[in-house]
C-alpha atoms as a PDB file:
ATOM      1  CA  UNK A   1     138.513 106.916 131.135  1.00  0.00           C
ATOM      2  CA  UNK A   2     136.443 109.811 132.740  1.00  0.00           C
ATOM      3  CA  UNK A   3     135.142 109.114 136.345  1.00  0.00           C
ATOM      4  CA  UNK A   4     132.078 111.528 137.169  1.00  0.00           C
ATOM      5  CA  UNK A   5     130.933 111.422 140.266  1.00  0.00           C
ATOM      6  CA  UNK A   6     126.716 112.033 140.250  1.00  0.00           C
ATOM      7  CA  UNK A   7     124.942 113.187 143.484  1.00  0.00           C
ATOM      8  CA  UNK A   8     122.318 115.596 144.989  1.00  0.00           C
ATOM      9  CA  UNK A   9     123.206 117.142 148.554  1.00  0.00           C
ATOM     10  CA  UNK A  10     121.774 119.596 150.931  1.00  0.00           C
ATOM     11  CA  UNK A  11     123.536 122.779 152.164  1.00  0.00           C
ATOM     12  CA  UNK A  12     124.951 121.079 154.670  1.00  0.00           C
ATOM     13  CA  UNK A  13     126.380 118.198 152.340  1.00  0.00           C
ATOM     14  CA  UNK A  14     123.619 115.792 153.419  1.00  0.00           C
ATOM     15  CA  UNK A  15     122.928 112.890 151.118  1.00  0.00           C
ATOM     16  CA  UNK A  16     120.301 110.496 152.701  1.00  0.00           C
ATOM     17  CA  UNK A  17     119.037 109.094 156.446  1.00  0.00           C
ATOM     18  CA  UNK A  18     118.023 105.427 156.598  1.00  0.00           C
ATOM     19  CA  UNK A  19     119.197 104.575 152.843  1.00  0.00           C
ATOM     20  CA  UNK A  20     116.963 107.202 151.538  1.00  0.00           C
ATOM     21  CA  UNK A  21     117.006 110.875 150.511  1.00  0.00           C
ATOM     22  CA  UNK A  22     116.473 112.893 153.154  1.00  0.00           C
ATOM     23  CA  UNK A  23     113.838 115.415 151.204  1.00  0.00           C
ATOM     24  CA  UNK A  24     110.830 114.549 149.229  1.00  0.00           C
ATOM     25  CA  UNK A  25     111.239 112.995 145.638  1.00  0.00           C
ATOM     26  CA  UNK A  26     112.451 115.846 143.567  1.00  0.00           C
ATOM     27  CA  UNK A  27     111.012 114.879 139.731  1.00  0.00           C
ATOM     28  CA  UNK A  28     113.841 117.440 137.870  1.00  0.00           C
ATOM     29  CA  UNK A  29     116.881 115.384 139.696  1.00  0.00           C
ATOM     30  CA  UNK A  30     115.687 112.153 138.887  1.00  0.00           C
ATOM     31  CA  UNK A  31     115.466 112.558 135.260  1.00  0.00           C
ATOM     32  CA  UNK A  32     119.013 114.216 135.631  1.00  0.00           C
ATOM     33  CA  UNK A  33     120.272 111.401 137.191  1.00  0.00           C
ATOM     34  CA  UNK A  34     118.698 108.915 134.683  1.00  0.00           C
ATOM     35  CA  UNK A  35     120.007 110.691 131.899  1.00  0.00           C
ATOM     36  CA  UNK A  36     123.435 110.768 133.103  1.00  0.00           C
ATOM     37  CA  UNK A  37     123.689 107.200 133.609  1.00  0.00           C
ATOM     38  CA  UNK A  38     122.094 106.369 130.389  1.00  0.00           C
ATOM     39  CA  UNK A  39     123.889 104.472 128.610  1.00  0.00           C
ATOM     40  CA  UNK A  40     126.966 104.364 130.858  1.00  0.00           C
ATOM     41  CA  UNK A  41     128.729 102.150 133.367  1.00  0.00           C
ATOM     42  CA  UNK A  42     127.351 102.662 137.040  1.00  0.00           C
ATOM     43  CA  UNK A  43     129.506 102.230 139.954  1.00  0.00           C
ATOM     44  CA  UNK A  44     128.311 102.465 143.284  1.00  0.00           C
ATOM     45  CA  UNK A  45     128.222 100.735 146.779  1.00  0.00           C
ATOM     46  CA  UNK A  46     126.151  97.466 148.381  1.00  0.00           C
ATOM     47  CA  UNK A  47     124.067  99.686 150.264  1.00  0.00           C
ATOM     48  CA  UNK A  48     123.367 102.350 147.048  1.00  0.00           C
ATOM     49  CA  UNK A  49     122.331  99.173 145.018  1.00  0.00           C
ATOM     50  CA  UNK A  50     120.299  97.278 147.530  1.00  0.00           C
ATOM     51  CA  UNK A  51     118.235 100.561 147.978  1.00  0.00           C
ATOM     52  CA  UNK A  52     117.015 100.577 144.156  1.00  0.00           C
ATOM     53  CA  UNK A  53     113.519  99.659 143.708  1.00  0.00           C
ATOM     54  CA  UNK A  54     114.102  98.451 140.171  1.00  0.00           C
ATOM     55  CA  UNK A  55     117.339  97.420 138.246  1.00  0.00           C
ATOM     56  CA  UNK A  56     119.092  99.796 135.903  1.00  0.00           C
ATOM     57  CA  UNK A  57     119.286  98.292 132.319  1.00  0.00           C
ATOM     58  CA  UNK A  58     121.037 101.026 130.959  1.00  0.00           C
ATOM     59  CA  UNK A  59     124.431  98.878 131.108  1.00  0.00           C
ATOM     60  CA  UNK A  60     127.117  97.384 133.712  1.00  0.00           C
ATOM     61  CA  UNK A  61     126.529  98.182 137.332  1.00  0.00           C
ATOM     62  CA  UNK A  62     129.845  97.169 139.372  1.00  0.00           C
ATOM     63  CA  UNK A  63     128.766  97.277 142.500  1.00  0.00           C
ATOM     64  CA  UNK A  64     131.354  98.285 145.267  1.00  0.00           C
ATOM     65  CA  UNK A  65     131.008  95.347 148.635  1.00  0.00           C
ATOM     66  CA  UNK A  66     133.242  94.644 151.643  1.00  0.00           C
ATOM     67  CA  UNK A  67     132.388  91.070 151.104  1.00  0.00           C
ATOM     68  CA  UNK A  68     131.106  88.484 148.932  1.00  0.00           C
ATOM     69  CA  UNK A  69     127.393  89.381 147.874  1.00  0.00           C
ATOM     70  CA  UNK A  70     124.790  88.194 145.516  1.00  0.00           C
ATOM     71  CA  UNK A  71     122.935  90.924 143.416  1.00  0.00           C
ATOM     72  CA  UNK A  72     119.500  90.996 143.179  1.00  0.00           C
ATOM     73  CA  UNK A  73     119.500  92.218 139.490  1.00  0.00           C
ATOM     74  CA  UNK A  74     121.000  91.364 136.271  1.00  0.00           C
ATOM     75  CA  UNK A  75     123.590  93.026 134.455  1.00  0.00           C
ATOM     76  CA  UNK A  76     125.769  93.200 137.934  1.00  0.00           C
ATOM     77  CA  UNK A  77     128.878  92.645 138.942  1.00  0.00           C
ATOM     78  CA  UNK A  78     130.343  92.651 142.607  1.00  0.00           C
ATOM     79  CA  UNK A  79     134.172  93.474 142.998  1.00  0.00           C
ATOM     80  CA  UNK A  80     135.471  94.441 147.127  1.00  0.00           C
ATOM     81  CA  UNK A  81     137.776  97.036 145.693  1.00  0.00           C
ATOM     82  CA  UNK A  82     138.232 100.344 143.983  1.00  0.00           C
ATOM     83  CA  UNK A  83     140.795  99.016 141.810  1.00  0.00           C
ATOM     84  CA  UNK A  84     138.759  96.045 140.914  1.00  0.00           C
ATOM     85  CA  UNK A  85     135.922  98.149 140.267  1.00  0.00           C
ATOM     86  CA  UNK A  86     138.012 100.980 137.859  1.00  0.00           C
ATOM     87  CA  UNK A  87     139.366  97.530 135.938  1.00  0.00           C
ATOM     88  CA  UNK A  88     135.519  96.008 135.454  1.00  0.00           C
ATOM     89  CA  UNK A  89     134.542  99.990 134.296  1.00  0.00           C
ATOM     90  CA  UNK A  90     137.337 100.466 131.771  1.00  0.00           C
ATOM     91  CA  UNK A  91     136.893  97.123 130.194  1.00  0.00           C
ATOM     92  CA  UNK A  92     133.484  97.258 129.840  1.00  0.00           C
ATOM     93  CA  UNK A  93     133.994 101.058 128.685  1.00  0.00           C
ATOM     94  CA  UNK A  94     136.134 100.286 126.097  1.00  0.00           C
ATOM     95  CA  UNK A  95     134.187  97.545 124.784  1.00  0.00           C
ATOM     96  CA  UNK A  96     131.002  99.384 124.559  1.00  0.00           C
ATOM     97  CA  UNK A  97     133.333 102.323 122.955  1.00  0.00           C
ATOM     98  CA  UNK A  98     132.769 104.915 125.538  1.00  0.00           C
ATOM     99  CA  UNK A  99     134.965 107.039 127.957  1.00  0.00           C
ATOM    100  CA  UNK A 100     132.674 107.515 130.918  1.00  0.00           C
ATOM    101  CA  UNK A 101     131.814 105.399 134.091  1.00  0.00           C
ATOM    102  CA  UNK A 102     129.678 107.137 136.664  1.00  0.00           C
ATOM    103  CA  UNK A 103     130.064 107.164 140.460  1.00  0.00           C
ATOM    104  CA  UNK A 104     126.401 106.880 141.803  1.00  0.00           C
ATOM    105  CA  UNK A 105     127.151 106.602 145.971  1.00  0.00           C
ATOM    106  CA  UNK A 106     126.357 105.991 148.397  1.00  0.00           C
ATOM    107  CA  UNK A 107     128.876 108.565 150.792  1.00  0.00           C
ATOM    108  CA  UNK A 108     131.870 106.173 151.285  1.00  0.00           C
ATOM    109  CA  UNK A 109     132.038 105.509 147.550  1.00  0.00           C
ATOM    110  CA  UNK A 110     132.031 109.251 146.952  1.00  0.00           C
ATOM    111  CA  UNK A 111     134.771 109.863 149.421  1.00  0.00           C
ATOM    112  CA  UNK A 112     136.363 106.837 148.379  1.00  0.00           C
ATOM    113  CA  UNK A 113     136.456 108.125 144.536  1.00  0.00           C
ATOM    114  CA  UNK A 114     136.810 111.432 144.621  1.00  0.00           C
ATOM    115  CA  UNK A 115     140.554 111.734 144.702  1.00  0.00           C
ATOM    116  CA  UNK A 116     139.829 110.001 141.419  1.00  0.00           C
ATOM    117  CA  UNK A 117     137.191 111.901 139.677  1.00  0.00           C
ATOM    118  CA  UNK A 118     137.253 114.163 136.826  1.00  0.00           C
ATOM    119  CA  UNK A 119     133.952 115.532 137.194  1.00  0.00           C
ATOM    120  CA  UNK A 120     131.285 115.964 139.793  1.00  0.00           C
ATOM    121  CA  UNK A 121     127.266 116.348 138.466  1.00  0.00           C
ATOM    122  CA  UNK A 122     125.892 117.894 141.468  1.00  0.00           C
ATOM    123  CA  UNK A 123     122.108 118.833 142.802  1.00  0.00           C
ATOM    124  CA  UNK A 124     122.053 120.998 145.494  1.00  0.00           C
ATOM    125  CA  UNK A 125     118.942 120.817 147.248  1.00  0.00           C
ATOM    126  CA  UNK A 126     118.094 124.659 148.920  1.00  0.00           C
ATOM    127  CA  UNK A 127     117.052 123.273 152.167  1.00  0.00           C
ATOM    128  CA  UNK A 128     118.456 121.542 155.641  1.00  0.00           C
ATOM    129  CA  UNK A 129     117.744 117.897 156.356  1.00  0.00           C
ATOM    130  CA  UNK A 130     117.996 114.985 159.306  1.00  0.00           C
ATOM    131  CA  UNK A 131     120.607 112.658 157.736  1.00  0.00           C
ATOM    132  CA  UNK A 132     122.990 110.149 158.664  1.00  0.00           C
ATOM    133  CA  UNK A 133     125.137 110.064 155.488  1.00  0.00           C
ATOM    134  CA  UNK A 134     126.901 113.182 153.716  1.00  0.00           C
ATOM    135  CA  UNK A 135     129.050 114.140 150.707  1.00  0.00           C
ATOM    136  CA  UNK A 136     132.649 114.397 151.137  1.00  0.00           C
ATOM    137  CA  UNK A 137     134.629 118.223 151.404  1.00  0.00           C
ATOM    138  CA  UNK A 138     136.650 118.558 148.215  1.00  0.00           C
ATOM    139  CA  UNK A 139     139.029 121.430 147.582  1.00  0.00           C
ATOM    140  CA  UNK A 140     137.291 124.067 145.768  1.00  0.00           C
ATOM    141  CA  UNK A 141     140.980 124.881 144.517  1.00  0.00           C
ATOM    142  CA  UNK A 142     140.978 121.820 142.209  1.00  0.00           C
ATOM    143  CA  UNK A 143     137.724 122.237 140.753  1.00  0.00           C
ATOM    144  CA  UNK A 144     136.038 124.782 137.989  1.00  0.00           C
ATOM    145  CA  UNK A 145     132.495 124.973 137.456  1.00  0.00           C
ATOM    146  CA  UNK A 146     131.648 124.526 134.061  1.00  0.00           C
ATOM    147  CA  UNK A 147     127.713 124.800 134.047  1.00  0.00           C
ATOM    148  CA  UNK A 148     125.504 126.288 136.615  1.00  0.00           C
ATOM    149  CA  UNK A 149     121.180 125.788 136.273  1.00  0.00           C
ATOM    150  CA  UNK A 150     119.079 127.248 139.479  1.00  0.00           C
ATOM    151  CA  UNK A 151     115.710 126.824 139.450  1.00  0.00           C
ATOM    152  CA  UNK A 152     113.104 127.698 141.625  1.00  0.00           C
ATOM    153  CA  UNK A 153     110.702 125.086 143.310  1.00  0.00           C
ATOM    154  CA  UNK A 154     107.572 123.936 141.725  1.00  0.00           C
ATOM    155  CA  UNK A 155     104.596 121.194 141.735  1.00  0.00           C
ATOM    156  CA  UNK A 156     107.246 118.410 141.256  1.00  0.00           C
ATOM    157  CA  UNK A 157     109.973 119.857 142.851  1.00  0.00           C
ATOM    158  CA  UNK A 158     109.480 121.070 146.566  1.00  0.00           C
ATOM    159  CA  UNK A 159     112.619 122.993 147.242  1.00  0.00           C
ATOM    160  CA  UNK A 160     114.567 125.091 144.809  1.00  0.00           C
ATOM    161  CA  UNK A 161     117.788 123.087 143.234  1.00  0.00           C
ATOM    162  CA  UNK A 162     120.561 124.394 141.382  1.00  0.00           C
ATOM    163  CA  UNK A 163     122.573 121.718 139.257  1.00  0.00           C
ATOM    164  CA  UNK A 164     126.167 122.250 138.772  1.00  0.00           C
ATOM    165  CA  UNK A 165     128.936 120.111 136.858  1.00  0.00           C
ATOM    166  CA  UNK A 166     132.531 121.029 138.082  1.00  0.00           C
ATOM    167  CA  UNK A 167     135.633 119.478 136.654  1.00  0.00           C
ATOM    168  CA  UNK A 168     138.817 118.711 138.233  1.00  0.00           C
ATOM    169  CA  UNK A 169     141.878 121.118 137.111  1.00  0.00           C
ATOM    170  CA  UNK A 170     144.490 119.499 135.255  1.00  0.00           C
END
């Protein structure tokens, strides 16, 4: 099973402040996010999932908690570990006949899974922002980029972005 890891930082790493994103909505990363979890198996933490204003119904979301929680959408699970979570993922990967779960956040679940990924999808955002939560360092020496898009900022898209996909080296 591939674990990608899906995010959109700042230069300085920053992910959100107050359970939000830190810079205005940003049209060309949403619809990148949406179609990379399209269709997949979503992971990601009580805090991530609590912050969507509408469920997901592209499949399973497994949602990472420290303790027992009820999910406000369907389609849910709630597991209190990583290894609970990867065993929910693969099954319902290999029933649906896929090879891909996605690691949507929030900044502990990154750091949590990224000794664990196989590839990062990641937005960087060409501007500094207030936040409280941030992406974890990886060594650049175990990753390769493998695609690279800049673009510059428009009417839907405030800042310039670049989106990059890097996969761990075997």
């Amino acid at each position: 099973m591939i674990v990608s890891i899906i995010a959109a930082m700042a230069k300085d790493r920053a992910l959100g402040k107050g359970n939000d994103l830190p810079w205005p909505r940003m049209e060309a990363d949403v619809r990148r996010y949406h179609d990379s979890i399209d269709g997949k198996t979503v992971i990601m933490g009580r805090t991530s999932y609590d912050s969507l204003p509408i469920p997901l119904p592209w499949r399973l979301m497994v949602v990472l908690a420290q303790e027992e929680y009820a999910p406000k959408y369907e389609r849910t699970v709630v597991v209190t570990s990583i290894e609970e979570a990867l065993r929910v993922a693969q099954e319902d990967v290999a029933a649906q006949g896929d090879d891909e779960v996605i690691v949507a956040g929030g900044a502990s679940i990154f750091e949590q899974f990224l000794p664990r990924a196989n590839r990062m999808l990641l937005t960087f955002i060409d501007g500094e922002f207030e936040a409280d939560r941030f992406f974890p360092q990886w060594d650049e020496g175990e990753w390769k980029e493998v695609e690279r898009q800049e673009f510059d900022a428009d009417e839907k898209n405030p800042y310039p972005y670049t989106f990059v996909t890097l996969e761990r080296i075997q």
